[in-house]
N, C-alpha and C. Protein backbone atom coordinates (compact mmCIF):
# COMPACT_ATOMS: atom_id res chain seq x y z
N UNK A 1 59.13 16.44 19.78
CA UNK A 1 57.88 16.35 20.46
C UNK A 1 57.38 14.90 20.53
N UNK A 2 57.64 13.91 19.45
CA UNK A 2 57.05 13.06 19.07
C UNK A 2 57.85 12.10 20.60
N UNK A 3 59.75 11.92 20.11
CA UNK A 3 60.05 11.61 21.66
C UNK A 3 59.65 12.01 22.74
N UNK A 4 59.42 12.85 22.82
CA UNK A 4 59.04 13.53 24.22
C UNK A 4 58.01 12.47 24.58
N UNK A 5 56.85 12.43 23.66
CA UNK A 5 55.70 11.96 24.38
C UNK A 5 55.59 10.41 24.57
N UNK A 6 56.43 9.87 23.64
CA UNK A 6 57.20 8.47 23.69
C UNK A 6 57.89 8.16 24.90
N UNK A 7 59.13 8.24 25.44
CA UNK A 7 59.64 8.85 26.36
C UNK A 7 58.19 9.17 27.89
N UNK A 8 57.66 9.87 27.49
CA UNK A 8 56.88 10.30 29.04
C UNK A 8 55.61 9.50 28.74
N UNK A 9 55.08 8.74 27.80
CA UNK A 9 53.83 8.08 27.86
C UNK A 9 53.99 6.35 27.81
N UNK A 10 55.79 6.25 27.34
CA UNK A 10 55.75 4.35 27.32
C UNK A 10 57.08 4.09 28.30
N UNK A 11 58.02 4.73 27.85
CA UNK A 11 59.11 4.42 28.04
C UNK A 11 59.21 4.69 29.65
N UNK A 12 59.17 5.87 30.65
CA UNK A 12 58.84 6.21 31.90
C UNK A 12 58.32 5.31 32.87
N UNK A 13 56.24 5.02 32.19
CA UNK A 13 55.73 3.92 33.12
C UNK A 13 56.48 2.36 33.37
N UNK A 14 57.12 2.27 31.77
CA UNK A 14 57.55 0.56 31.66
C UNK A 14 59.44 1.04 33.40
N UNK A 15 59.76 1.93 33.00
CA UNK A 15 60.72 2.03 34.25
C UNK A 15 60.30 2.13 35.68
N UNK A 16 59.30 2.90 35.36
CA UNK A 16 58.10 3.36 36.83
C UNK A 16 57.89 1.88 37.45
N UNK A 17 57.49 1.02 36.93
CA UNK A 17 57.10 -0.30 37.30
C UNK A 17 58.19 -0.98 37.93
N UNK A 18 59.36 -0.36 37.01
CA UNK A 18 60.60 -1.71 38.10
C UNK A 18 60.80 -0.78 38.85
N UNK A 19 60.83 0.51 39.15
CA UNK A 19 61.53 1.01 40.23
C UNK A 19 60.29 1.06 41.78
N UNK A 20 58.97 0.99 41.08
CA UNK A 20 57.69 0.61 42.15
C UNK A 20 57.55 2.42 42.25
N UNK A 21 57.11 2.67 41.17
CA UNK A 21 56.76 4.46 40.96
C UNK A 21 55.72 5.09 40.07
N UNK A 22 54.94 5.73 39.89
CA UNK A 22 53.84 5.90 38.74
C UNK A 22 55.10 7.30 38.32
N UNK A 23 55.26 8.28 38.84
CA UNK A 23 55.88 9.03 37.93
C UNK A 23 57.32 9.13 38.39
N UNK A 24 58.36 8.96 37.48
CA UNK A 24 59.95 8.96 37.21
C UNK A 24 60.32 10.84 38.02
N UNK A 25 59.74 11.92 37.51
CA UNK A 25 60.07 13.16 38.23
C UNK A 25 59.88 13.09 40.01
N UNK A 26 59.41 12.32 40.58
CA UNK A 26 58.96 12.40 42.24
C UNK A 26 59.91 11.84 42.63
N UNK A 27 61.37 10.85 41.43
CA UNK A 27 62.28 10.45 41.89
C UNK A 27 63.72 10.99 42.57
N UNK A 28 63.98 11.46 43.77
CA UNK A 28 65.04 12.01 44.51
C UNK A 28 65.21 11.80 45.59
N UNK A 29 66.38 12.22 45.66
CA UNK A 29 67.00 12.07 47.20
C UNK A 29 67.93 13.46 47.86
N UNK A 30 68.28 13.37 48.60
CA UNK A 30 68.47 14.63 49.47
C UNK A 30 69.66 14.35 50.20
N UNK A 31 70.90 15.70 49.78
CA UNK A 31 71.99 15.45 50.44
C UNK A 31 72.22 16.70 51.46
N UNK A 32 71.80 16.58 53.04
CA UNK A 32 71.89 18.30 53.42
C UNK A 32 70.90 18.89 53.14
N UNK A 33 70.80 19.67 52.63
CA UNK A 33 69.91 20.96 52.27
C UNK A 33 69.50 20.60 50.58
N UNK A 34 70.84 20.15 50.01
CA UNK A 34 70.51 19.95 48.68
C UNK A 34 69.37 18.39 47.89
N UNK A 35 68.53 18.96 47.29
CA UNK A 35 67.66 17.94 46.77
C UNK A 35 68.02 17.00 45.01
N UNK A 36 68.16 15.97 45.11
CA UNK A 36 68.87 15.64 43.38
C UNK A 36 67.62 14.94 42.85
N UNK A 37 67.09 15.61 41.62
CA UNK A 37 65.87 14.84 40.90
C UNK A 37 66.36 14.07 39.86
N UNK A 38 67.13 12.71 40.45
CA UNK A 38 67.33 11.97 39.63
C UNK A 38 66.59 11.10 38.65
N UNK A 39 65.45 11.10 38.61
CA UNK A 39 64.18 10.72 37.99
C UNK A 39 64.25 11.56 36.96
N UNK A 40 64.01 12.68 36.91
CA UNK A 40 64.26 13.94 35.74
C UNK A 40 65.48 13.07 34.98
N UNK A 41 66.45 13.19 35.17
CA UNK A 41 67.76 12.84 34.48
C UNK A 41 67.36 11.79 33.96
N UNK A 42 66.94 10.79 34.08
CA UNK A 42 66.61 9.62 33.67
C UNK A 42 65.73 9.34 32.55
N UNK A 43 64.85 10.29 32.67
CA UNK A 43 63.68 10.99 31.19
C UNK A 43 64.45 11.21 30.22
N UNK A 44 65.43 12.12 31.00
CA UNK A 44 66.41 13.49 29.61
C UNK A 44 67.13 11.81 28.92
N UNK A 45 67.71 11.51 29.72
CA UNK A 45 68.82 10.58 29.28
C UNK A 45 68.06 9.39 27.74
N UNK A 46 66.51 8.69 28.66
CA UNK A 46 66.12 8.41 27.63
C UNK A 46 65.69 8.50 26.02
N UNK A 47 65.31 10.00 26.58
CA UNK A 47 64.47 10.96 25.23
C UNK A 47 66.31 11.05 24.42
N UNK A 48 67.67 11.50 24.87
CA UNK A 48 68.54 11.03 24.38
C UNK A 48 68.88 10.01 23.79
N UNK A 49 69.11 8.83 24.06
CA UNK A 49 68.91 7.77 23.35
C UNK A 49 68.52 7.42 22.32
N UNK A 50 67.04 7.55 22.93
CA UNK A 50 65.83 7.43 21.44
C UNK A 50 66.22 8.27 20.33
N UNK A 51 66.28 9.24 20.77
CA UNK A 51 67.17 10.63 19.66
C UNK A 51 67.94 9.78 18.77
N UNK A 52 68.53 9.31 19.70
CA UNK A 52 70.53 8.94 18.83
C UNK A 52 70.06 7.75 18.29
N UNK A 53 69.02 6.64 18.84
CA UNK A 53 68.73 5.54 17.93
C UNK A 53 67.97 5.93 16.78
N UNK A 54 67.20 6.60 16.73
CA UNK A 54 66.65 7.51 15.36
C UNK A 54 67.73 7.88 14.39
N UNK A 55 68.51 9.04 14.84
CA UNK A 55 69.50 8.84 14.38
C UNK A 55 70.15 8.51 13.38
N UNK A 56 70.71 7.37 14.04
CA UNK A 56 71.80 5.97 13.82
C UNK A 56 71.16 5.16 12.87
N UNK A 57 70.10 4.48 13.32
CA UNK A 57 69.26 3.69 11.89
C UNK A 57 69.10 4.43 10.67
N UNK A 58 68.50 6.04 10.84
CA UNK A 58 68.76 6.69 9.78
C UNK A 58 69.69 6.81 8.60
N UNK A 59 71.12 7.33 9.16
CA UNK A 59 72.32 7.10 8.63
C UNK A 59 72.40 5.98 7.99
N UNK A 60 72.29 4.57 8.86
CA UNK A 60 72.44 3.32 8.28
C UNK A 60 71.58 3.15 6.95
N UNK A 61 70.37 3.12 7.23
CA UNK A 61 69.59 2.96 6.12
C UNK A 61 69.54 3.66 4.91
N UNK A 62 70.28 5.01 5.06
CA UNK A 62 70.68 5.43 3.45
C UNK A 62 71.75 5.65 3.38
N UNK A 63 72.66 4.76 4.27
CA UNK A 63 73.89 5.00 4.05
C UNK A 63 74.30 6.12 3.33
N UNK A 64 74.44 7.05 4.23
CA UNK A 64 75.08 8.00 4.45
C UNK A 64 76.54 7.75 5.42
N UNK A 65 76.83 6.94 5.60
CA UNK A 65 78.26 6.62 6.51
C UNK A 65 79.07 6.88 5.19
N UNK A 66 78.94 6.18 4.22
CA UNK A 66 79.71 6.08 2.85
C UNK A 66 80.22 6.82 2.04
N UNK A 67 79.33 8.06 2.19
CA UNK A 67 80.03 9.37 1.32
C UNK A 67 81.21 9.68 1.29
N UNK A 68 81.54 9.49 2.61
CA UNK A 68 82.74 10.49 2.65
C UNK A 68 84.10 9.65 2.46
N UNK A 69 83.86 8.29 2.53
CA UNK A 69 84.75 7.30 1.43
C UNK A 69 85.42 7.63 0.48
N UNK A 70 86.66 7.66 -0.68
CA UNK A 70 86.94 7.62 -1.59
C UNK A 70 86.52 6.27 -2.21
N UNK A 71 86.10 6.19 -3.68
CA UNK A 71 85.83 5.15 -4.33
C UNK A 71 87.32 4.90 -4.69
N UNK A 72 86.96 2.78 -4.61
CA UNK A 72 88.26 2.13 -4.96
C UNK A 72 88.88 2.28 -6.20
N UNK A 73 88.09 2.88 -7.62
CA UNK A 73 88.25 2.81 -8.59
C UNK A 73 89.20 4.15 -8.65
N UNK A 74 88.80 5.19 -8.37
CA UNK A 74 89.77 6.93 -8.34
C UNK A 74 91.42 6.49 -7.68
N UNK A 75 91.40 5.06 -6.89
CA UNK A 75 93.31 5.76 -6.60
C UNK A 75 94.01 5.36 -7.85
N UNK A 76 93.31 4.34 -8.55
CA UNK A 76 94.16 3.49 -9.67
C UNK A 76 94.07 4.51 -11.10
């Protein structure tokens, strides 16, 4: 939730601005009959990210990468 609103309250407008848009969902285009809300995708993709950079620092910071290591001292 917390991304979500991160994502749709900072991250969106600061893109909205370079693309010359107040909201990222009004973003599409139209092939035929079919409509693509590529703006949508672009939210999901972020709120992804942010996810995985949460994440990632996580892991790092209590190193947790390390566990699953054998210690150098057990082969000898």
């Amino acid at each position: 939730m917390v991304v979500n609103a991160l994502v749709k309250d900072i991250i969106n407008p600061l893109i909205g601005l370079i693309v010359q848009t107040k909201n990222l969902d009004s973003l599409t285009f139209t092939i035929s009959k079919a409509t693509f809300h590529y703006g949508n995708l672009i939210s999901v993709i972020m709120s992804f990210v942010s996810i995985l950079a949460v994440v990632y620092i996580f892991f790092k910071v209590m190193k947790l990468e390390k566990l699953d290591l054998p210690d150098e001292d057990e082969g000898k």
